[in-house]
C-alpha atoms as a PDB file:
ATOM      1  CA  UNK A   1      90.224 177.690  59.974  1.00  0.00           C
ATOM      2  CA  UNK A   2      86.904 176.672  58.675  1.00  0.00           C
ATOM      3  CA  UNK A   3      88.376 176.259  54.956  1.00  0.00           C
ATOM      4  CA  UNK A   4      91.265 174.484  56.359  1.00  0.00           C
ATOM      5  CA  UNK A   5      88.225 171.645  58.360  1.00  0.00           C
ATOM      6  CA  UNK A   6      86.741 171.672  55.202  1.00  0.00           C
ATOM      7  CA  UNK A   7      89.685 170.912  53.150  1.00  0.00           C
ATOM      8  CA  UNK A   8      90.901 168.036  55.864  1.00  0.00           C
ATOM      9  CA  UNK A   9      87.179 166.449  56.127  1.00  0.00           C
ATOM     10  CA  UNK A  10      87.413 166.153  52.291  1.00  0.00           C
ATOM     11  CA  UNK A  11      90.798 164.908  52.156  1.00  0.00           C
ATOM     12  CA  UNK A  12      90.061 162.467  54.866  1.00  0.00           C
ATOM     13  CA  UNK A  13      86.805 161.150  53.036  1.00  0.00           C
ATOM     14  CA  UNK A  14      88.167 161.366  49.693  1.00  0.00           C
ATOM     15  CA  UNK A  15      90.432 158.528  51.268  1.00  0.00           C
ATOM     16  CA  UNK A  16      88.135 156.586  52.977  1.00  0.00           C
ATOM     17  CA  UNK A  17      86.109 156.201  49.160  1.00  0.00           C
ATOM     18  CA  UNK A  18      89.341 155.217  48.048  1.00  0.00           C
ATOM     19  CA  UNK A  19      89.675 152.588  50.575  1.00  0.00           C
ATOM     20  CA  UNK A  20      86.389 151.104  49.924  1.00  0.00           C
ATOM     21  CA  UNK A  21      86.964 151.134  46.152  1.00  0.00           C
ATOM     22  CA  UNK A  22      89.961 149.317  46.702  1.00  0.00           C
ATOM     23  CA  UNK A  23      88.395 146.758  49.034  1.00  0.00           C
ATOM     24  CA  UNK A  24      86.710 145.935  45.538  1.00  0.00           C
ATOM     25  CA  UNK A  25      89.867 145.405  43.651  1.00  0.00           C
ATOM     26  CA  UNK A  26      89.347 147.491  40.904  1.00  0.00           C
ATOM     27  CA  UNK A  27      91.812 146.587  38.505  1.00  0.00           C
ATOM     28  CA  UNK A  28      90.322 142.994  38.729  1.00  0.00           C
ATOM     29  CA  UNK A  29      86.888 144.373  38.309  1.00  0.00           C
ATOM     30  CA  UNK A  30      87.825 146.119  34.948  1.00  0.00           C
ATOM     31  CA  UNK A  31      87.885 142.735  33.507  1.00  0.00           C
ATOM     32  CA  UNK A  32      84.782 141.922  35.263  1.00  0.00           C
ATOM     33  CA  UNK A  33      82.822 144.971  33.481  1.00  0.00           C
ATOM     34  CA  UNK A  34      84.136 144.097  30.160  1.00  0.00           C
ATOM     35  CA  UNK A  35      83.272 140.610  30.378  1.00  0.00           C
ATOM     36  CA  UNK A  36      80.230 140.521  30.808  1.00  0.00           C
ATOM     37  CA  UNK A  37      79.057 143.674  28.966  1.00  0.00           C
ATOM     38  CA  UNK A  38      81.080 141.679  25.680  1.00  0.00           C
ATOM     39  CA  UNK A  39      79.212 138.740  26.621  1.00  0.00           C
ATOM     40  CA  UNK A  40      75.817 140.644  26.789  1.00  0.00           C
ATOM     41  CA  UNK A  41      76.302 142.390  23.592  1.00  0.00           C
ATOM     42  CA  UNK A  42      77.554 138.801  21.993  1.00  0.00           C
ATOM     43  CA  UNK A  43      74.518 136.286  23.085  1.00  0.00           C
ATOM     44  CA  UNK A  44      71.981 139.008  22.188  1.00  0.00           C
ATOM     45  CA  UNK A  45      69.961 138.447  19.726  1.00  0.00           C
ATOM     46  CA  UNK A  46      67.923 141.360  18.600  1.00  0.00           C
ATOM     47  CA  UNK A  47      68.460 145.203  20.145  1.00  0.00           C
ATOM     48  CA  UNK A  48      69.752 145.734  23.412  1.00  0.00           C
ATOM     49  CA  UNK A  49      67.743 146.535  26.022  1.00  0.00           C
ATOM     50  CA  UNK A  50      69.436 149.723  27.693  1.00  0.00           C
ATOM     51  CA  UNK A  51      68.475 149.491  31.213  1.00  0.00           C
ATOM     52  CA  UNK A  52      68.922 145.434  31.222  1.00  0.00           C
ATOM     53  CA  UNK A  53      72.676 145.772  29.656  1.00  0.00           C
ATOM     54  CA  UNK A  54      73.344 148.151  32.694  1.00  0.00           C
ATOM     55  CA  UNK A  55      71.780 146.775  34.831  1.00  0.00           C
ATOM     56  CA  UNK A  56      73.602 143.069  34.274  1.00  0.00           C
ATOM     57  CA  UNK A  57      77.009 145.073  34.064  1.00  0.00           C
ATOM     58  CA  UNK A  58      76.669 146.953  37.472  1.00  0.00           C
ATOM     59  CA  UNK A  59      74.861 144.343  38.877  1.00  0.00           C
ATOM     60  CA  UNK A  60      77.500 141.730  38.196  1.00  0.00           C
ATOM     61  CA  UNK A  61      80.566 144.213  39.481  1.00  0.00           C
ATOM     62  CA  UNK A  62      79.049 144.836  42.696  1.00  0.00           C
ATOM     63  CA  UNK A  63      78.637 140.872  43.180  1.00  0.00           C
ATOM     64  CA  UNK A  64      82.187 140.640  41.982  1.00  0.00           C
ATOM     65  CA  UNK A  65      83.414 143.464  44.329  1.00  0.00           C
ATOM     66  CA  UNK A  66      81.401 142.244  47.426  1.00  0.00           C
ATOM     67  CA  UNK A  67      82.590 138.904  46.779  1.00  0.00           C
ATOM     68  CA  UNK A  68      86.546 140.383  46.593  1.00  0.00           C
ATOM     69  CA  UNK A  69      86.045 142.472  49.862  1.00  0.00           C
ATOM     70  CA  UNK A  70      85.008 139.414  51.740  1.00  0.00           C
ATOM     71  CA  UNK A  71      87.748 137.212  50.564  1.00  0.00           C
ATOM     72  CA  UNK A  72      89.921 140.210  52.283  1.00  0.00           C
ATOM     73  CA  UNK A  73      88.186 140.022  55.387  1.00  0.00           C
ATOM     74  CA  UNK A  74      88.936 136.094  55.898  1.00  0.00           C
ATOM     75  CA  UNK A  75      92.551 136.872  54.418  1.00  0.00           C
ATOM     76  CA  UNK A  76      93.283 139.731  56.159  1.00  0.00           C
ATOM     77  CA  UNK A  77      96.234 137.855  58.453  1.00  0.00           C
ATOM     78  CA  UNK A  78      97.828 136.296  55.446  1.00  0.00           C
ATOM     79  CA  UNK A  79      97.471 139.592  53.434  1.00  0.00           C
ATOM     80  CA  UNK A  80      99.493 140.786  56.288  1.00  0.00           C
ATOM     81  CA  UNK A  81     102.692 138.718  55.765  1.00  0.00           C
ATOM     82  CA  UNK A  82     102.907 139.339  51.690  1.00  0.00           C
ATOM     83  CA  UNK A  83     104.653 142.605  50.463  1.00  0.00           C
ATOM     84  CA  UNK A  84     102.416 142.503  47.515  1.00  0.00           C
ATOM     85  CA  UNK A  85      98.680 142.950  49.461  1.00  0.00           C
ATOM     86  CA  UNK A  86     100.450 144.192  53.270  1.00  0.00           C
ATOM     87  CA  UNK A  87      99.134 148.194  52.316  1.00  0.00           C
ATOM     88  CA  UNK A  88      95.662 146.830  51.339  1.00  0.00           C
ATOM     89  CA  UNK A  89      93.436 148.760  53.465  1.00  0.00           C
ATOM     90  CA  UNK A  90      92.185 145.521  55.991  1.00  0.00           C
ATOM     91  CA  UNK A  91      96.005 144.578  56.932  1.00  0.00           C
ATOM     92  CA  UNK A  92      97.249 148.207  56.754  1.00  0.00           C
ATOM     93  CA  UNK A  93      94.261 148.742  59.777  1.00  0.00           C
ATOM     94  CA  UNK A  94      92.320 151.871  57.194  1.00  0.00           C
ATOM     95  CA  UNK A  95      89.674 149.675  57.220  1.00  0.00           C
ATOM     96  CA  UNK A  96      88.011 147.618  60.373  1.00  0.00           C
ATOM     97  CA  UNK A  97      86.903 143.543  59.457  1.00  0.00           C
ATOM     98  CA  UNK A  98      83.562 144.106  60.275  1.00  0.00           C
ATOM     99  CA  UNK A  99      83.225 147.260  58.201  1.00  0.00           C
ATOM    100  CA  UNK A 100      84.141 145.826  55.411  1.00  0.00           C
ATOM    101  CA  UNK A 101      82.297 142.716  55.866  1.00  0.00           C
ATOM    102  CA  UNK A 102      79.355 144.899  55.983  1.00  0.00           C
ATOM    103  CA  UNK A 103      79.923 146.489  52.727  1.00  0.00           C
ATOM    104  CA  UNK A 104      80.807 143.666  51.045  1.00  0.00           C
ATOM    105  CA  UNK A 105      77.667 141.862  51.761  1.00  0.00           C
ATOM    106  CA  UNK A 106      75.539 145.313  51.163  1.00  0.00           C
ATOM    107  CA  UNK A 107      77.076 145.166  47.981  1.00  0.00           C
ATOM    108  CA  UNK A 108      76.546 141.740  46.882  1.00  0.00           C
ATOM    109  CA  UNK A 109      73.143 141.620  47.689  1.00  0.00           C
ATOM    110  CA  UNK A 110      72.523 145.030  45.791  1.00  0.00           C
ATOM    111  CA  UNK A 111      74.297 143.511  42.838  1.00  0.00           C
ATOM    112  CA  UNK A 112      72.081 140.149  43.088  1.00  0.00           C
ATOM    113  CA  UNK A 113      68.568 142.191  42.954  1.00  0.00           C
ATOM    114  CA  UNK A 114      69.599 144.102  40.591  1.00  0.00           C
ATOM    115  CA  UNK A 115      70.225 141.218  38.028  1.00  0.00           C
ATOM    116  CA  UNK A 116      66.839 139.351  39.800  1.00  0.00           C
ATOM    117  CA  UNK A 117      64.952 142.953  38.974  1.00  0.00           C
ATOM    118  CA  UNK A 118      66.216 143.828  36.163  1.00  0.00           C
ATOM    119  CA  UNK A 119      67.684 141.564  34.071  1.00  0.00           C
ATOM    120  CA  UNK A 120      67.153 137.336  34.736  1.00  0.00           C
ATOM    121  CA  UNK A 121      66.607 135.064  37.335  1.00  0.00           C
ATOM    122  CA  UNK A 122      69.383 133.007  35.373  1.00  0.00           C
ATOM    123  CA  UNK A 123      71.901 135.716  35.191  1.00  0.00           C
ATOM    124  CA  UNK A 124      71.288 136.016  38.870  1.00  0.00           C
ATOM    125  CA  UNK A 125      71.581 132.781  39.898  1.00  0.00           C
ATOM    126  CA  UNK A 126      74.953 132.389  38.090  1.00  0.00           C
ATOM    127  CA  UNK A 127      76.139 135.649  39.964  1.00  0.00           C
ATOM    128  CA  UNK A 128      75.017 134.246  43.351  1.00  0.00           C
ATOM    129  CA  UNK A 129      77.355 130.891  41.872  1.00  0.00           C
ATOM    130  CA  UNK A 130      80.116 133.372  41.371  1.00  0.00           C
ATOM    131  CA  UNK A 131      79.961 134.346  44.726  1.00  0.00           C
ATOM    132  CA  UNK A 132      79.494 130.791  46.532  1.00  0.00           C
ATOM    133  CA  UNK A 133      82.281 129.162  44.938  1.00  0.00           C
ATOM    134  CA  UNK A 134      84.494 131.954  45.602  1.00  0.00           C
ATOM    135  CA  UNK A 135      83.963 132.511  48.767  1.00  0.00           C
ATOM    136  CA  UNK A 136      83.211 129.138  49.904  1.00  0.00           C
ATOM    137  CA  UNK A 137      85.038 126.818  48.199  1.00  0.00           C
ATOM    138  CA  UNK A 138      87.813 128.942  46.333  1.00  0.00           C
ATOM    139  CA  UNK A 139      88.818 131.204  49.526  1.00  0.00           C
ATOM    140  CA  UNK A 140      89.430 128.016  51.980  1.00  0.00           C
ATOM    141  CA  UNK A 141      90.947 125.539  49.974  1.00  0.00           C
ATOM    142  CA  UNK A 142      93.694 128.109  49.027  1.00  0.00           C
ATOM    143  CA  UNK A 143      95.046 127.720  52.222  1.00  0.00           C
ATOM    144  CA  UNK A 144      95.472 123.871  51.268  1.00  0.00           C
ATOM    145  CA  UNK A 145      95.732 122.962  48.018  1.00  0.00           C
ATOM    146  CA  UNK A 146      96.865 124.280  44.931  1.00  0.00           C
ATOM    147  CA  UNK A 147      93.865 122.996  43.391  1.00  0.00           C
ATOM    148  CA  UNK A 148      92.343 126.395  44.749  1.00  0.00           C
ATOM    149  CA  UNK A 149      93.822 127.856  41.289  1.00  0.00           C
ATOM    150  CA  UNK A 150      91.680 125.666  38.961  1.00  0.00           C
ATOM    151  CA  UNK A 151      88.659 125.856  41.344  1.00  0.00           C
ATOM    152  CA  UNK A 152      89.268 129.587  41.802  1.00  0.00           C
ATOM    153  CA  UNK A 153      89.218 130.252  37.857  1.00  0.00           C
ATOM    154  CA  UNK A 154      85.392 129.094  37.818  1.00  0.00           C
ATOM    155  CA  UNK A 155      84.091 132.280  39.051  1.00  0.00           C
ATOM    156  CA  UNK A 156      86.443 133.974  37.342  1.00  0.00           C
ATOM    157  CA  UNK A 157      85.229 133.126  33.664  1.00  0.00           C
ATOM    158  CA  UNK A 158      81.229 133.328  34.964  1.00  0.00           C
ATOM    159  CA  UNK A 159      81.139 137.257  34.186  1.00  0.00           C
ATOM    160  CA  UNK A 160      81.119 136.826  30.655  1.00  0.00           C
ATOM    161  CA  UNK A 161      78.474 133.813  30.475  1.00  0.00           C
ATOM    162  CA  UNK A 162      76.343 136.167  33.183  1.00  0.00           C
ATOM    163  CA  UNK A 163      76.109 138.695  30.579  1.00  0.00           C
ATOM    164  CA  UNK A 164      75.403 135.931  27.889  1.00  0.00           C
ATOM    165  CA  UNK A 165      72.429 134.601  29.825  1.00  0.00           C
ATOM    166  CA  UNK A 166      70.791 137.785  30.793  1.00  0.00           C
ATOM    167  CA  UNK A 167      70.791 138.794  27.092  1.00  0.00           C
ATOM    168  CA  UNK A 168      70.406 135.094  25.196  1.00  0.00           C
ATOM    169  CA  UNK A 169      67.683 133.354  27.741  1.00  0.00           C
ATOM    170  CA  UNK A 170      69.453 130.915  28.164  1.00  0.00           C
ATOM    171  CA  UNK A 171      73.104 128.946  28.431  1.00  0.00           C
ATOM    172  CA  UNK A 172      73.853 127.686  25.261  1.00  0.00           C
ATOM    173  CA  UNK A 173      77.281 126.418  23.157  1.00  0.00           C
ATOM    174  CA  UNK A 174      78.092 130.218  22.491  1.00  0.00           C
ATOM    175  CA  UNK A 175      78.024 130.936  26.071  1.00  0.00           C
ATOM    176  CA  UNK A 176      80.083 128.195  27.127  1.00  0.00           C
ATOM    177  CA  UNK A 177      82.825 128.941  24.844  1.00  0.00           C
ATOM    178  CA  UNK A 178      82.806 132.474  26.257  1.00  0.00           C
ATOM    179  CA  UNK A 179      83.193 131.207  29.718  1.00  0.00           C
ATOM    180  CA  UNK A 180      85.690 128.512  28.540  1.00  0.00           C
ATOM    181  CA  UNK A 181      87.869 131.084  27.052  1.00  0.00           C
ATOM    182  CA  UNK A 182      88.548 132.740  30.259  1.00  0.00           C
ATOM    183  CA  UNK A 183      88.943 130.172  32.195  1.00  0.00           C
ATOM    184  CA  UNK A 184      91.326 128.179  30.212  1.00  0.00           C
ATOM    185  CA  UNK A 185      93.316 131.661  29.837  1.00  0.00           C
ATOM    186  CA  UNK A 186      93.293 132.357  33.600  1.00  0.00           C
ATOM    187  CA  UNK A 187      95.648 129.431  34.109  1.00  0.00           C
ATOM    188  CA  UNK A 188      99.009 130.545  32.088  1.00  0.00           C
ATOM    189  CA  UNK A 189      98.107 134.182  33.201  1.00  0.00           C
ATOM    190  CA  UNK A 190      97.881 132.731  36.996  1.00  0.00           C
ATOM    191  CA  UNK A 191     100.930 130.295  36.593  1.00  0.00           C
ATOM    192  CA  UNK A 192     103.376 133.553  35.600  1.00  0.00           C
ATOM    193  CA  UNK A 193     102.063 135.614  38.481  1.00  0.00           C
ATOM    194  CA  UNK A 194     102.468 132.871  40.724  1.00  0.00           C
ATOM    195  CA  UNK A 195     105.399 132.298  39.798  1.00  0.00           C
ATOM    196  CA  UNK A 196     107.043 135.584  40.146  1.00  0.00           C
ATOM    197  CA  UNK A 197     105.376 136.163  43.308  1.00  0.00           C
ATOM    198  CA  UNK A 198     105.932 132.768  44.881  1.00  0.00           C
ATOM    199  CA  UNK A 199     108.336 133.871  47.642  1.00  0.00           C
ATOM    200  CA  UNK A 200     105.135 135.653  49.101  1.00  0.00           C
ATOM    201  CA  UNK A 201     102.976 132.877  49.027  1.00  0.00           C
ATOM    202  CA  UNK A 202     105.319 130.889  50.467  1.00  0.00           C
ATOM    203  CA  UNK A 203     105.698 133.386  53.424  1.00  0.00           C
ATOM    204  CA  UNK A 204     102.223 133.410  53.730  1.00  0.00           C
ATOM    205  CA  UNK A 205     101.530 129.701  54.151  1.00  0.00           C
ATOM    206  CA  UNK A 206      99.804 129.220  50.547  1.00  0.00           C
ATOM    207  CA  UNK A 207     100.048 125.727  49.079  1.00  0.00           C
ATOM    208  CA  UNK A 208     100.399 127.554  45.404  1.00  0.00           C
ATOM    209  CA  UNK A 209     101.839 125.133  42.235  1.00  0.00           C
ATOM    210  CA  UNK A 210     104.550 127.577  42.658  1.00  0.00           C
ATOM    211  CA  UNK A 211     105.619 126.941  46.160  1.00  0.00           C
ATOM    212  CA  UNK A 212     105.430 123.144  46.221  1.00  0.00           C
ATOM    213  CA  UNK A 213     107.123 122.420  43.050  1.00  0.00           C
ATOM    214  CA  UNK A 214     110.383 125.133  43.626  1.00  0.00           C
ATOM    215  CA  UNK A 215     112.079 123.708  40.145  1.00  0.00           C
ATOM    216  CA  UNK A 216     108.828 125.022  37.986  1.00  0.00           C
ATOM    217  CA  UNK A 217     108.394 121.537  36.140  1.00  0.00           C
ATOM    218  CA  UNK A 218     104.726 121.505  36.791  1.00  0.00           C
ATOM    219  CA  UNK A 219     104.215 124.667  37.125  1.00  0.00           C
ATOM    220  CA  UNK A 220     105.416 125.170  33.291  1.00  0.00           C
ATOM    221  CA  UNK A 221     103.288 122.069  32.833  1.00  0.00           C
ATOM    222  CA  UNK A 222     100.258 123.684  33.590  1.00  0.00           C
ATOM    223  CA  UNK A 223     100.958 126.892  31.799  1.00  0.00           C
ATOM    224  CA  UNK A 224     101.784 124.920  28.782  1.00  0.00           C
ATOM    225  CA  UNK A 225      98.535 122.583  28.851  1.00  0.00           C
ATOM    226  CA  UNK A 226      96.118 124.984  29.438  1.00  0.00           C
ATOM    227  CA  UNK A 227      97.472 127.854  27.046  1.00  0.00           C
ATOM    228  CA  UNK A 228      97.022 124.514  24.155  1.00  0.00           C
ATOM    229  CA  UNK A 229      93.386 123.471  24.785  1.00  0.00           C
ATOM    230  CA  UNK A 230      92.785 127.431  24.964  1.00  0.00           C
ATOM    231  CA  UNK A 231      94.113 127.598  20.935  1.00  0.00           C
ATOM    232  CA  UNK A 232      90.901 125.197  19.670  1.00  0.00           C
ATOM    233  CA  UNK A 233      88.418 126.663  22.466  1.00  0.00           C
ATOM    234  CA  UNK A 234      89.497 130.349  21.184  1.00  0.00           C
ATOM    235  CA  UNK A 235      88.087 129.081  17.728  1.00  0.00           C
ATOM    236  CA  UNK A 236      84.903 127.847  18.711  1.00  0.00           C
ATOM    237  CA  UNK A 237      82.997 131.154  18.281  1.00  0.00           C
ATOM    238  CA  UNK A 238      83.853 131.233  14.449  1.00  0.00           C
ATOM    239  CA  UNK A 239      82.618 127.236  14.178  1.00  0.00           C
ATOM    240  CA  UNK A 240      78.977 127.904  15.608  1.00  0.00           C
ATOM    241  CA  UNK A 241      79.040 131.526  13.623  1.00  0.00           C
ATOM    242  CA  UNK A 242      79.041 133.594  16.710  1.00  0.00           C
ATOM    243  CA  UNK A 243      81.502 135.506  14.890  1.00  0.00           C
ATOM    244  CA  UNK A 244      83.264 135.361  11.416  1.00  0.00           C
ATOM    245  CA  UNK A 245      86.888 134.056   9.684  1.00  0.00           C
ATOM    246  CA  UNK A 246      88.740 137.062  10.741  1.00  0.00           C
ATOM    247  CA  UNK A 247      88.105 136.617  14.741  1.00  0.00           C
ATOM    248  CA  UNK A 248      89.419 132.824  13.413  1.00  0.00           C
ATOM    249  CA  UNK A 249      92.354 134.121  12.519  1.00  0.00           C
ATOM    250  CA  UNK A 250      92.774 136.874  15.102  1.00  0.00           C
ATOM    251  CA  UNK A 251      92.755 134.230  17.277  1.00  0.00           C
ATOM    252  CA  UNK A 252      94.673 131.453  15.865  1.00  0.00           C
ATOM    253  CA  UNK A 253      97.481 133.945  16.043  1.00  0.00           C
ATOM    254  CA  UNK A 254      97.319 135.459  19.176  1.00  0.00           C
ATOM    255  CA  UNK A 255      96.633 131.901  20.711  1.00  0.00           C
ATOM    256  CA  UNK A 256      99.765 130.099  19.199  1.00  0.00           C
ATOM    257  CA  UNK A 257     101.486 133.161  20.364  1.00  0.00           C
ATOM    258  CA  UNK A 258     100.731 132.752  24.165  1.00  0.00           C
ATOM    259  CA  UNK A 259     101.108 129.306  23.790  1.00  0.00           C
ATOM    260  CA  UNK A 260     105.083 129.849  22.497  1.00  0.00           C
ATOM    261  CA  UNK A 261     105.405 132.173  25.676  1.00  0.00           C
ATOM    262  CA  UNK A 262     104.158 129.460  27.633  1.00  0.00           C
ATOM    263  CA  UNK A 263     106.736 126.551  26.317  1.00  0.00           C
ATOM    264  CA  UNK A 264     109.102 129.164  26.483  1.00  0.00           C
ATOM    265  CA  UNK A 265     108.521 130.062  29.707  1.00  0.00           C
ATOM    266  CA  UNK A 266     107.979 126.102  31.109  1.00  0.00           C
ATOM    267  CA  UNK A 267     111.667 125.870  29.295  1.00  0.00           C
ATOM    268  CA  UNK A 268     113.500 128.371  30.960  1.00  0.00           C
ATOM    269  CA  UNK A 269     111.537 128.799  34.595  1.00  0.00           C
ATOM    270  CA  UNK A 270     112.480 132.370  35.190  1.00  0.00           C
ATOM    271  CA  UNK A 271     110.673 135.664  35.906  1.00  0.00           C
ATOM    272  CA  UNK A 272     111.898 137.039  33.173  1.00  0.00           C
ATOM    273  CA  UNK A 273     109.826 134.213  31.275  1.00  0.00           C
ATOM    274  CA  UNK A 274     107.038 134.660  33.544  1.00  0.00           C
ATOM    275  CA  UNK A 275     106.974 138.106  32.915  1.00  0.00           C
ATOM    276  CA  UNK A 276     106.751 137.563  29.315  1.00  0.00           C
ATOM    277  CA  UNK A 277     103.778 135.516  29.932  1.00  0.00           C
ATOM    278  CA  UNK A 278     101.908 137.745  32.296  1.00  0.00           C
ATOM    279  CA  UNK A 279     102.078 140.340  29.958  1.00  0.00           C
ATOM    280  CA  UNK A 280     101.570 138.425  26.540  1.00  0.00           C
ATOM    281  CA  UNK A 281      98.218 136.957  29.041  1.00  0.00           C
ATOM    282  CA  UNK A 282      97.057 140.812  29.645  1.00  0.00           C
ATOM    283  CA  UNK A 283      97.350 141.651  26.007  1.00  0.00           C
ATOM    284  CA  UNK A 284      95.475 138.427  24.598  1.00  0.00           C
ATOM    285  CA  UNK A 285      92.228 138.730  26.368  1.00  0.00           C
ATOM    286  CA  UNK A 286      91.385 142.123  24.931  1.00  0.00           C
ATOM    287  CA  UNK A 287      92.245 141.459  21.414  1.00  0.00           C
ATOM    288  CA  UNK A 288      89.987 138.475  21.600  1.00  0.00           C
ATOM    289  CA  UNK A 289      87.355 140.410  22.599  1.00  0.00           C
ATOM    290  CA  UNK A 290      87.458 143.292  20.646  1.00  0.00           C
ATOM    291  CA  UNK A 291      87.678 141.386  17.653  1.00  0.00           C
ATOM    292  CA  UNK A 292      84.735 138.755  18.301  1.00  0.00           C
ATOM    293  CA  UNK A 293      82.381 141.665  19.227  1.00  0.00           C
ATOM    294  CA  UNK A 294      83.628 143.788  15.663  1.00  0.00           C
ATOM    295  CA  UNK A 295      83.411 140.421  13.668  1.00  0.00           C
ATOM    296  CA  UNK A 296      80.079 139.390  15.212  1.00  0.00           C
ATOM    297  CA  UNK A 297      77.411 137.551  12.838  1.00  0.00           C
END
């Protein structure tokens, strides 16, 4: 009997962990890590500085997970009507509102001193950014304007200019075309999601490109214009000699590729276009990386 308590109290927190972890949306926060440990490794300038590189990268996921568990909390009704977020643990009831509002403000604030203790004030002021326009700004106007997707790709791209700044000192051209890079390359990845998944938002009352414009002409519009001004961006790193010809090339290619998928995709409208996109979107971002940090100057 006692084995059998044990067994159940470990099985029952083992979920609970899991609930919180996924409060933090861990998938999204992989992205998050990578970001801005590339963009740490990229704007520094000498030898890295062990406990400031881990600090900045932990420090910037917790302020990226608290800021994620929040937006739950004040989504937790709408996350209710979508098949794609109903199981998340706020509308699936494993986890109470104010319980996770709790832990996503513990974590935030853990993540903010640790970038104010241990690695700059400037690093943590753009954190504390990342988490004011996202929660402010982003998380309301989603409920009323598909302008939400443009705003909401803002603190989306600050991870890797976080890292860049607690390294570098300071924001400069190299950092901006790190941040520029992911947020021109959220839109076509957003557009494709939203698109497949627009039925949901619709049933949930969000305003998405998707849901407003049902024939895809804009929608494909937007994929298609941001996927091109991504293509010279991309290059950027090898014209100020953050890194060398082949990342040029690297991502020349991979950038007229995603922007094909995009026209394609604004031509034919259909998830199986979309599809192509998303995925084409997921592959992009890590060659781009991988290949400015091995090509670095």
């Amino acid at each position: 009997m006692k084995d059998a308590a044990v067994s159940a109290y470990r099985s029952d927190a083992w979920r609970t962990m899991s609930d919180y972890v996924a409060l933090t949306k861990p998938r999204l926060n992989v992205l998050v890590v990578a970001t801005s440990a590339a963009g740490y490794y990229l704007g520094a300038t000498g030898s890295i500085a062990p406990a400031a590189f881990i600090a900045t990268v932990i420090g910037t996921a917790l302020v990226a997970g608290g800021a994620a568990a929040l937006n739950q909390v004040y989504e937790r009704d709408t996350d209710a009507m979508m098949k794609r977020t109903r199981l998340r643990p706020l509308p699936d009831g494993r986890v109470s509102s104010s319980e996770a509002r709790v832990f996503g403000s513990v974590i935030s604030i853990v993540g903010l001193a640790l970038l104010a203790a241990f690695s700059t004030w400037l690093a943590s002021a753009l954190a504390l950014a990342t988490l004011v326009i996202y929660l402010c700004i982003y998380t309301p106007l989603k409920r009323v304007s598909p302008v939400a997707t443009v705003v909401g790709a803002v603190p989306g791209a600050l991870p890797p200019l976080i890292g860049w700044a607690a390294s570098h000192g300071s924001i400069s051209i190299g950092g901006l075309a790190l941040f520029l890079i992911v947020f021109l390359w959220q839109i076509p990845h957003f557009m494709a999601i939203a698109w497949m998944y627009r039925d949901d938002y619709g049933a949930a009352g969000f305003p998405m490109l998707p849901v407003i414009d049902p024939d895809g002409r804009r929608v494909g519009r937007e994929a298609v214009g941001y996927a091109a001004a991504l293509l010279p961006v991309s290059l950027v790193p090898t014209i100020v000699g953050l890194s060398g010809t082949l990342y040029g090339i690297v991502a020349a290619v991979v950038g007229v590729a995603l922007l094909v998928l995009s026209m394609r995709f604004a031509s034919a409208r259909t998830n199986a276009a979309a599809r192509r996109l998303f995925f084409a979107s997921l592959v992009y971002l890590p060659i781009i990386w991988i290949v400015m940090i091995a090509d670095k100057r």
